[in-house]
N, C-alpha and C. Protein backbone atom coordinates (compact mmCIF):
# COMPACT_ATOMS: atom_id res chain seq x y z
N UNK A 1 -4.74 -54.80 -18.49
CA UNK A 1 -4.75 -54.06 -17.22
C UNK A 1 -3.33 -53.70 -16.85
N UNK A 2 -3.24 -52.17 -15.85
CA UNK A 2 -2.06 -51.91 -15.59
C UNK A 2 -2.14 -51.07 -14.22
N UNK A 3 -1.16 -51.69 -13.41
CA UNK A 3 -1.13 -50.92 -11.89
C UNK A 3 -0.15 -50.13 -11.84
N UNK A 4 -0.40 -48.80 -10.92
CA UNK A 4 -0.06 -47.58 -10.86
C UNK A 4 0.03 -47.70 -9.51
N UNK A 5 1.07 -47.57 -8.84
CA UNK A 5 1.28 -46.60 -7.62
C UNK A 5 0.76 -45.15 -7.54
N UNK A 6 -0.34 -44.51 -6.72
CA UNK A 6 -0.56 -43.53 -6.91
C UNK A 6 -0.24 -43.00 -5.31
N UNK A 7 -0.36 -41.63 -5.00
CA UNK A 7 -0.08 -41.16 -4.06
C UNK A 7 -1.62 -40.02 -3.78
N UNK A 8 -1.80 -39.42 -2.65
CA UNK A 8 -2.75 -38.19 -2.15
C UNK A 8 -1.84 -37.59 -1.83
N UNK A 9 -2.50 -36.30 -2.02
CA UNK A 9 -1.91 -34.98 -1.27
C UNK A 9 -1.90 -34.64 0.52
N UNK A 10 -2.42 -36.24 0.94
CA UNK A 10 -2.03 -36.39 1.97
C UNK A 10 -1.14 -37.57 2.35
N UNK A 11 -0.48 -38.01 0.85
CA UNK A 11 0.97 -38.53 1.41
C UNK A 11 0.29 -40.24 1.34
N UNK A 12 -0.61 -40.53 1.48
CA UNK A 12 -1.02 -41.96 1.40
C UNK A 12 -0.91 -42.75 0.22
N UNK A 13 -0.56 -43.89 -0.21
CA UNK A 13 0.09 -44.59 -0.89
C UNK A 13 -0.78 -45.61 -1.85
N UNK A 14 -1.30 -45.92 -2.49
CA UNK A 14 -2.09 -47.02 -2.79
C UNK A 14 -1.68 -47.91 -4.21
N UNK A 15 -2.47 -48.53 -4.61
CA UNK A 15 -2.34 -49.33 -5.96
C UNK A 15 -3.51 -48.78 -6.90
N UNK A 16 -3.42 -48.63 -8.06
CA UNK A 16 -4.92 -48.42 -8.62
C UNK A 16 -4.36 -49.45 -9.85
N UNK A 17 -5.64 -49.88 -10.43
CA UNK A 17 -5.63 -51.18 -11.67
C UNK A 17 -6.45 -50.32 -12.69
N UNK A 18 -5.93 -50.17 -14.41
CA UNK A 18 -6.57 -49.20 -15.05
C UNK A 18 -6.41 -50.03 -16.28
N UNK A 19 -7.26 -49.94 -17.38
CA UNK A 19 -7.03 -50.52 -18.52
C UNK A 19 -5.52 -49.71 -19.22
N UNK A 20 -5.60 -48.54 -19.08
CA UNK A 20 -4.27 -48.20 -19.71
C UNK A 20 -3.53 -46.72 -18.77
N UNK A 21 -2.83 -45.92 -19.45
CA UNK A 21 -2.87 -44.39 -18.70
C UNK A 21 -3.69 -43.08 -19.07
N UNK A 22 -4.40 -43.47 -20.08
CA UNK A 22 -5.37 -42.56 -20.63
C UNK A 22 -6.16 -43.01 -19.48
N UNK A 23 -6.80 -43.93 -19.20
CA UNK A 23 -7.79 -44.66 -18.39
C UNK A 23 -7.31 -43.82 -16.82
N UNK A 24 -6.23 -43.96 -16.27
CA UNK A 24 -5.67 -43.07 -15.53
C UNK A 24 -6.45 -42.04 -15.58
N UNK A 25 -5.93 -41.23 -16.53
CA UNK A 25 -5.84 -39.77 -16.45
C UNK A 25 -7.35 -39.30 -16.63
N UNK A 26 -8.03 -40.11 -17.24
CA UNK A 26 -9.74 -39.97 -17.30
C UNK A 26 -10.29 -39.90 -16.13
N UNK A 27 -10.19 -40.60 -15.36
CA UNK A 27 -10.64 -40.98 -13.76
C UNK A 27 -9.94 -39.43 -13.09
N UNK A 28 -8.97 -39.06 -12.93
CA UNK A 28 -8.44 -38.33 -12.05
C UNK A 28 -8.78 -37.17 -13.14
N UNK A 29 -9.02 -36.90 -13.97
CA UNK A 29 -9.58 -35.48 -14.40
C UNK A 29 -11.54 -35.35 -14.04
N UNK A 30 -12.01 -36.58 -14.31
CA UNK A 30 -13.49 -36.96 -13.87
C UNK A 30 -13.48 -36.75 -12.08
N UNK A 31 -12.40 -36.99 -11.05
CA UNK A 31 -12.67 -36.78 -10.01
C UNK A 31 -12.76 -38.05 -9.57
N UNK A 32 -13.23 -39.17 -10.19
CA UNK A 32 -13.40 -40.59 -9.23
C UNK A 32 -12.82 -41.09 -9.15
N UNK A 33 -11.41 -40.97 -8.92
CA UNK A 33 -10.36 -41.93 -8.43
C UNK A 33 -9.79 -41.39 -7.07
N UNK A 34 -10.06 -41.99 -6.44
CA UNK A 34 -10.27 -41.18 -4.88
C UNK A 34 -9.09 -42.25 -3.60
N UNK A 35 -8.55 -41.63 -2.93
CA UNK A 35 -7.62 -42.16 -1.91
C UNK A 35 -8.45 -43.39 -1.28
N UNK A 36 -8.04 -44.52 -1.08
CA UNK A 36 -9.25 -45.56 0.09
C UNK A 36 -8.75 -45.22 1.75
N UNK A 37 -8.33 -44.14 1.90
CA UNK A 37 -7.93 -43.96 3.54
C UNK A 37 -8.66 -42.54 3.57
N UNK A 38 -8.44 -41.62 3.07
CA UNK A 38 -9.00 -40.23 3.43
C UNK A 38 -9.64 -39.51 2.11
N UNK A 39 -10.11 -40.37 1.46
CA UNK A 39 -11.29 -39.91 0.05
C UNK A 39 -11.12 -38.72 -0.46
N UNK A 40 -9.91 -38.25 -0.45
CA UNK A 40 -9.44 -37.21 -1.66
C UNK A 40 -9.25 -37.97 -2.85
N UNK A 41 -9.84 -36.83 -3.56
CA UNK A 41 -9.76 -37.08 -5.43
C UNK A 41 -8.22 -36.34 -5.83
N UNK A 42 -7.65 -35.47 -5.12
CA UNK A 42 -6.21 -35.37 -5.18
C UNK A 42 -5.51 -36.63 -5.40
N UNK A 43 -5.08 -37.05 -6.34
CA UNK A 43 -4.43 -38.30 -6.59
C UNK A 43 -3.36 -38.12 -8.23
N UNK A 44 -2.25 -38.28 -7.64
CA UNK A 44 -1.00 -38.50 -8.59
C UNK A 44 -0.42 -40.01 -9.03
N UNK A 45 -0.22 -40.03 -9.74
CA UNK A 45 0.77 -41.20 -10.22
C UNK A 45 2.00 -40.97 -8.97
N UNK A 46 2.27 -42.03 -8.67
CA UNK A 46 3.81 -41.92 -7.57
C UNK A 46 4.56 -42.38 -8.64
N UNK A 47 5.92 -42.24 -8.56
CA UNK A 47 7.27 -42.32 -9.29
C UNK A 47 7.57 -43.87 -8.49
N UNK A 48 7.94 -44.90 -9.02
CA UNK A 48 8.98 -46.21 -8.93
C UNK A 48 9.82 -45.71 -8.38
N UNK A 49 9.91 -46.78 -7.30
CA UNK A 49 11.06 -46.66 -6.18
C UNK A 49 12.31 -46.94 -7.14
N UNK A 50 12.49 -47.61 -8.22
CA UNK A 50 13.48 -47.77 -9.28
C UNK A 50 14.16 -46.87 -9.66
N UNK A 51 12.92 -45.72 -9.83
CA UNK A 51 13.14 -44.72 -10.70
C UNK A 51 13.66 -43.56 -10.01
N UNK A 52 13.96 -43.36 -8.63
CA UNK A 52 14.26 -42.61 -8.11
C UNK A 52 15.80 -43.33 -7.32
N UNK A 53 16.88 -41.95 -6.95
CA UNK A 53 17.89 -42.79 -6.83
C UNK A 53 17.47 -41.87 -4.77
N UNK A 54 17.57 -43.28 -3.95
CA UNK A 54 17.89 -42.48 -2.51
C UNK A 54 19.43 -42.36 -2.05
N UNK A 55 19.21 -40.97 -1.43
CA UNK A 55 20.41 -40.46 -0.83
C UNK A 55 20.66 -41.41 0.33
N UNK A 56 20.06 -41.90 1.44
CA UNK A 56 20.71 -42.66 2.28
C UNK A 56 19.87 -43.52 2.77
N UNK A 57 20.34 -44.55 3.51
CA UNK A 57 19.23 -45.98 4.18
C UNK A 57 18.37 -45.12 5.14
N UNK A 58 18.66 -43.95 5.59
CA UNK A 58 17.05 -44.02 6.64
C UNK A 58 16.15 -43.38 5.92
N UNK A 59 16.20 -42.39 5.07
CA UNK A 59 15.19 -42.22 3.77
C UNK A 59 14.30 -43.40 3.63
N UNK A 60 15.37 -44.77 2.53
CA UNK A 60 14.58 -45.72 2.44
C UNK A 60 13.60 -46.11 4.02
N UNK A 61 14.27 -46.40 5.30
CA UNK A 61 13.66 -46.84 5.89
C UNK A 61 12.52 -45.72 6.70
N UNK A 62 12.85 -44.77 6.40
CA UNK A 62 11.60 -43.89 6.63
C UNK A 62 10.69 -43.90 5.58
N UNK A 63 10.57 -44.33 4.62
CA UNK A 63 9.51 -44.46 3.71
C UNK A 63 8.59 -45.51 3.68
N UNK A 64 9.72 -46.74 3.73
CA UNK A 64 9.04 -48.05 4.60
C UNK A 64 8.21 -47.82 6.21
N UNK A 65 8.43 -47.57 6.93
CA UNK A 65 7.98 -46.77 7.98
C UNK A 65 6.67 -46.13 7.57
N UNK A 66 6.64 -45.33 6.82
CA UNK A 66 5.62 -44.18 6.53
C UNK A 66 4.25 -45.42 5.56
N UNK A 67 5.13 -45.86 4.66
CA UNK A 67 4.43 -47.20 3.57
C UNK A 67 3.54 -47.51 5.01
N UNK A 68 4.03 -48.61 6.09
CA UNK A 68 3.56 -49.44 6.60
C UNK A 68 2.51 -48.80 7.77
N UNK A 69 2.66 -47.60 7.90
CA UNK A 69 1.65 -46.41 8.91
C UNK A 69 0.32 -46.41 7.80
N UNK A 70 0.71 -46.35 6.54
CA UNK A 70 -0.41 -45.98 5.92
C UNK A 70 -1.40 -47.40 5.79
N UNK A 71 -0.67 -48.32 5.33
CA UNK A 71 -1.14 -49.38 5.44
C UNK A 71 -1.94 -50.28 6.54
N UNK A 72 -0.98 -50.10 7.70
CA UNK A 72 -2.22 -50.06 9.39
C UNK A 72 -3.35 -49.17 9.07
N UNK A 73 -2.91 -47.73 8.88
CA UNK A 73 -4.46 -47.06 8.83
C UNK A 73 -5.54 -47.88 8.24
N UNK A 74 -5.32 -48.07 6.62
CA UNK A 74 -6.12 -48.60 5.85
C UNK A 74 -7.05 -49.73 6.66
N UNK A 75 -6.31 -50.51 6.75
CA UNK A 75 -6.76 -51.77 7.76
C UNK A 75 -7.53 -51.49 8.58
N UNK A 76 -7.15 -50.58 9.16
CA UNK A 76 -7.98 -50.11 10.08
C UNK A 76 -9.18 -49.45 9.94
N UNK A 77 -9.53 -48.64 8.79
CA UNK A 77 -10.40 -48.16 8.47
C UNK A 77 -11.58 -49.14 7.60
N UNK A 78 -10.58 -50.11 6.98
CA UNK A 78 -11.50 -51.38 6.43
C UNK A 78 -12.44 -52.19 7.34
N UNK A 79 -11.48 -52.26 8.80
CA UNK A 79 -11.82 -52.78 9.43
C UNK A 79 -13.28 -52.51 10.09
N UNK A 80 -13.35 -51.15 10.32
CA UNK A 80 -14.17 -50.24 10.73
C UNK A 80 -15.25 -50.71 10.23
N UNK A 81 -15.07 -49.83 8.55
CA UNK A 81 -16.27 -50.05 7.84
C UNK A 81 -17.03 -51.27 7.72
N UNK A 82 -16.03 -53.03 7.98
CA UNK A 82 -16.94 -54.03 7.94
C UNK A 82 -18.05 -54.16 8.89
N UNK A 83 -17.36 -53.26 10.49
CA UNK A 83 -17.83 -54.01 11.67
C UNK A 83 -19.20 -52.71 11.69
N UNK A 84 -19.25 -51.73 11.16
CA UNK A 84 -20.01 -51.03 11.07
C UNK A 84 -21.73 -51.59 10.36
N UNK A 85 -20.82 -52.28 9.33
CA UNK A 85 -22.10 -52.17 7.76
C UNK A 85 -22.27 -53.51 7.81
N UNK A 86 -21.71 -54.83 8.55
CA UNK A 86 -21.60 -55.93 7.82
C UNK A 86 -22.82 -56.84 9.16
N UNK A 87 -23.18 -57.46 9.00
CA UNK A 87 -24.15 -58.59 9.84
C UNK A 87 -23.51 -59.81 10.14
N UNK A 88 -22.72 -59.79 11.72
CA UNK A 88 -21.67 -60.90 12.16
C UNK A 88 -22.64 -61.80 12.46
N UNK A 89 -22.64 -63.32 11.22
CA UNK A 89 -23.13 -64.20 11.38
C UNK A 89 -22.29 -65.11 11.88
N UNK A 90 -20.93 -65.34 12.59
CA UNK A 90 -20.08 -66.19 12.93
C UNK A 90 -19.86 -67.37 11.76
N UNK A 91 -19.67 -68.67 12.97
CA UNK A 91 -19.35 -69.43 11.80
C UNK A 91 -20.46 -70.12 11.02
N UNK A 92 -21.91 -69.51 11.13
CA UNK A 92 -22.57 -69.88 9.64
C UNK A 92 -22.35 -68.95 8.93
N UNK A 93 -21.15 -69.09 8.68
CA UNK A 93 -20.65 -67.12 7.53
C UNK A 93 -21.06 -68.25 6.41
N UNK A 94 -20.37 -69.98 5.65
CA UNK A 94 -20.76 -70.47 4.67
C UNK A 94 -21.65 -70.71 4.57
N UNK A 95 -22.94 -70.95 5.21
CA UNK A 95 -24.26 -71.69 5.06
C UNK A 95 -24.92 -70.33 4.36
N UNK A 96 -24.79 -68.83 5.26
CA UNK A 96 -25.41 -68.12 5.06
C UNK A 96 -24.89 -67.66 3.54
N UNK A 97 -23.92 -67.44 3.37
CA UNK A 97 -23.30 -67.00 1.87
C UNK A 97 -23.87 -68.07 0.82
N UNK A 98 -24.07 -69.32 1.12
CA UNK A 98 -24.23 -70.27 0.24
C UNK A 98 -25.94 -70.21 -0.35
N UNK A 99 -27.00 -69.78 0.83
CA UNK A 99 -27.73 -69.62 1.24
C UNK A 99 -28.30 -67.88 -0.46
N UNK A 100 -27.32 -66.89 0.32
CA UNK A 100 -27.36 -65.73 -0.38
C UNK A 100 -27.48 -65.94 -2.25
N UNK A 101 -26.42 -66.62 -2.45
CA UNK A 101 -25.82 -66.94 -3.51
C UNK A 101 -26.56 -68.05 -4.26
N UNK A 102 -27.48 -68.41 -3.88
CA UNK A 102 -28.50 -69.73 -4.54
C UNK A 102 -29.85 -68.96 -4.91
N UNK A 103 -29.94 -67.40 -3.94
CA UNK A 103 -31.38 -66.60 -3.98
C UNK A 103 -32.34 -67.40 -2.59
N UNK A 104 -31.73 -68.17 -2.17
CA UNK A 104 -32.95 -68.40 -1.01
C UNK A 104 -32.95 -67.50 0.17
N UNK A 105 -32.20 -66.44 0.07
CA UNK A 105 -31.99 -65.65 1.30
C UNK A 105 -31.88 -64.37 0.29
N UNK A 106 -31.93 -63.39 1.00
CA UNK A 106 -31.99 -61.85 0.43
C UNK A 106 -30.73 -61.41 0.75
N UNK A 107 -30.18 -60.85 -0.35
CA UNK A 107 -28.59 -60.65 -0.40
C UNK A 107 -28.40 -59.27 0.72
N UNK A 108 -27.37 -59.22 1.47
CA UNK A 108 -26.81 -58.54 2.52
C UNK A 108 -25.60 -58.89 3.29
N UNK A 109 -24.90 -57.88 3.83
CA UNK A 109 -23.35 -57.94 3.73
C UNK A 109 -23.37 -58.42 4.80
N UNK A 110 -22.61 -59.59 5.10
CA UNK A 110 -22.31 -60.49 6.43
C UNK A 110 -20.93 -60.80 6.46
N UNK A 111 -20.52 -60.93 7.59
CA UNK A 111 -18.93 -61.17 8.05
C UNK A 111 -18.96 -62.16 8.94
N UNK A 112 -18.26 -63.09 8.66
CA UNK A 112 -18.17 -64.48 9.77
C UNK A 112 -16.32 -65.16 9.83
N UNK A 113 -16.67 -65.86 9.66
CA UNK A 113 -15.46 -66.68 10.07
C UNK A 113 -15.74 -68.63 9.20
N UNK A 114 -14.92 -68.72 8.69
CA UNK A 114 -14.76 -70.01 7.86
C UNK A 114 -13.25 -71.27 7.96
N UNK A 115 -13.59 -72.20 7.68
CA UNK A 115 -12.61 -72.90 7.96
C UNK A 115 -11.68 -72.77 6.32
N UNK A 116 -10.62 -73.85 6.11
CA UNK A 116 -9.95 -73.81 4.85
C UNK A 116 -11.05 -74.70 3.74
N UNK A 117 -11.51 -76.33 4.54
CA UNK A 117 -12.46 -76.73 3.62
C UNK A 117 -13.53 -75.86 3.26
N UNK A 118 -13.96 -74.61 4.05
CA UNK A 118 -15.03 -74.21 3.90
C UNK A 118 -15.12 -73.31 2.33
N UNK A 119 -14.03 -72.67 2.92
CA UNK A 119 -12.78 -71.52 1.51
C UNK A 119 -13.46 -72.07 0.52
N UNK A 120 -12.56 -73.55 0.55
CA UNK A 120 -12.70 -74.14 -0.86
C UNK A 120 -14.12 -74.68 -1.40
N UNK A 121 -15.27 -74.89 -0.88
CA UNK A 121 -16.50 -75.17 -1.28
C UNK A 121 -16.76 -73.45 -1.70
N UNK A 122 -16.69 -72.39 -0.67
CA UNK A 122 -17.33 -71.27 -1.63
C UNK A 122 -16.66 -70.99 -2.78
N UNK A 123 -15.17 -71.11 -2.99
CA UNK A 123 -14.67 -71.18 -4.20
C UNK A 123 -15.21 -71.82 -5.33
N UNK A 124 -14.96 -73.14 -5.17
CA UNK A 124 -15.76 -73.90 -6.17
C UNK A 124 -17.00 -73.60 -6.56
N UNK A 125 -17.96 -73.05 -5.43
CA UNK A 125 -19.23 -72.75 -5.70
C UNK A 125 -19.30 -71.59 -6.34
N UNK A 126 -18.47 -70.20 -6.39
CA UNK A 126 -18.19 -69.23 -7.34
C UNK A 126 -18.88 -68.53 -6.25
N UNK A 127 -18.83 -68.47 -5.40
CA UNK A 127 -19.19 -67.77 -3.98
C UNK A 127 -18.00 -66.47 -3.90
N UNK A 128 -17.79 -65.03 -4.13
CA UNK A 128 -17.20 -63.85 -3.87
C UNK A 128 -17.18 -63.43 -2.74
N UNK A 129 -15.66 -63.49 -2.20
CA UNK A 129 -15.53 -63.46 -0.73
C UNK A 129 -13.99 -62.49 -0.31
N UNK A 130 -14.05 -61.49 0.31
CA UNK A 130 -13.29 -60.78 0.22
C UNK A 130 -12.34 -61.48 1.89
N UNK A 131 -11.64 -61.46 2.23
CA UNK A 131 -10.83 -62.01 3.24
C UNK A 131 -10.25 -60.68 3.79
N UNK A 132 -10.74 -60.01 5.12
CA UNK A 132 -10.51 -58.99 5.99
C UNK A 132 -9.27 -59.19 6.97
N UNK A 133 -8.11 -58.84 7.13
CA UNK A 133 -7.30 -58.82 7.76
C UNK A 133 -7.86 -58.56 9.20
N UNK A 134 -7.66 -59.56 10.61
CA UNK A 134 -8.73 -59.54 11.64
C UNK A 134 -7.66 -58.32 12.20
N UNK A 135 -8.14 -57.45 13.09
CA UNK A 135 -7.82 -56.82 13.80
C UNK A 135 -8.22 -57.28 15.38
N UNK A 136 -6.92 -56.72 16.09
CA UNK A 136 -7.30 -56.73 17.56
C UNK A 136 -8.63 -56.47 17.78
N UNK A 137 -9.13 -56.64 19.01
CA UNK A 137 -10.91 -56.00 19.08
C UNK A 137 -10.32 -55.55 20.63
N UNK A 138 -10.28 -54.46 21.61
CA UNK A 138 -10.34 -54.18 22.84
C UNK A 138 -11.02 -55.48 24.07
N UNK A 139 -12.43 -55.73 23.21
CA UNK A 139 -12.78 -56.56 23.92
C UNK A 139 -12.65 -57.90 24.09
N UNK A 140 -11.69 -58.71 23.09
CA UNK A 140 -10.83 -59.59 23.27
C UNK A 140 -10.23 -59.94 24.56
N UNK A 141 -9.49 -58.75 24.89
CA UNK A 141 -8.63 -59.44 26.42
C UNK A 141 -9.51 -58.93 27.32
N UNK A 142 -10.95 -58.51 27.27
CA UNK A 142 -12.04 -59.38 28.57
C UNK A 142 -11.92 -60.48 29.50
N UNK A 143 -12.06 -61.32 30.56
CA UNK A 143 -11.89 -62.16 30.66
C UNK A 143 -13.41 -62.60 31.12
């Protein structure tokens, strides 16, 4: 496997993981290698920050800047999509996953909340668990 910085033609930044660069270039001539912020199939290889020489520090730090805008978006849009599609079981997020993952329950996408011992039992148990960066919620500072 090999990761690629790729870029959209709307400037957004990502990682892609490919068996090689033929593997690359297959995907982006097929069309399915697509931006995860704004789902254009417009997608380039980006150039190594190595590989390029910058003219001055606010360049760099405007790029960092721009990096870390894209990166909130993302989050944000991840975020979206969980609270949209996912079934907030709180903290029986392990019982219910454990539950999923044995077949005694009918598999469906749930989002909860777990402790560290908990982590480590679905680990061990070979339980697949993606860890969502929490976002603010508006309705948080409710009182």
């Amino acid at each position: 496997m090999i990761v690629f910085d790729l870029e959209c033609l709307n400037g957004h930044t990502f990682e892609g993981w490919f068996e090689d660069k033929d593997d690359l270039k297959k995907q982006q001539d097929q069309g399915i290698l697509t931006c995860p912020v704004c789902e254009t199939s417009s997608v380039v290889q980006k150039q190594h920050m190595i590989a390029i020489k910058k003219s001055s520090h606010s360049t760099t730090r405007n790029a960092l800047q721009a990096r870390q805008e894209a990166m909130t978006e993302l989050t944000e849009k991840v975020a979206e999509y969980v609270e949209k599609n996912f079934e907030d079981v709180g903290s029986s997020f392990t019982k219910q996953a454990l539950k999923m993952h044995y077949g005694a329950e009918e598999y469906r996408n749930i989002k909860g909340t777990t402790t560290k011992e908990e982590d480590k039992v679905l680990a061990k148990e070979g339980v697949p668990v993606f860890k969502v960066p929490g976002t603010k919620n508006p309705k948080d500072d409710l009182n």
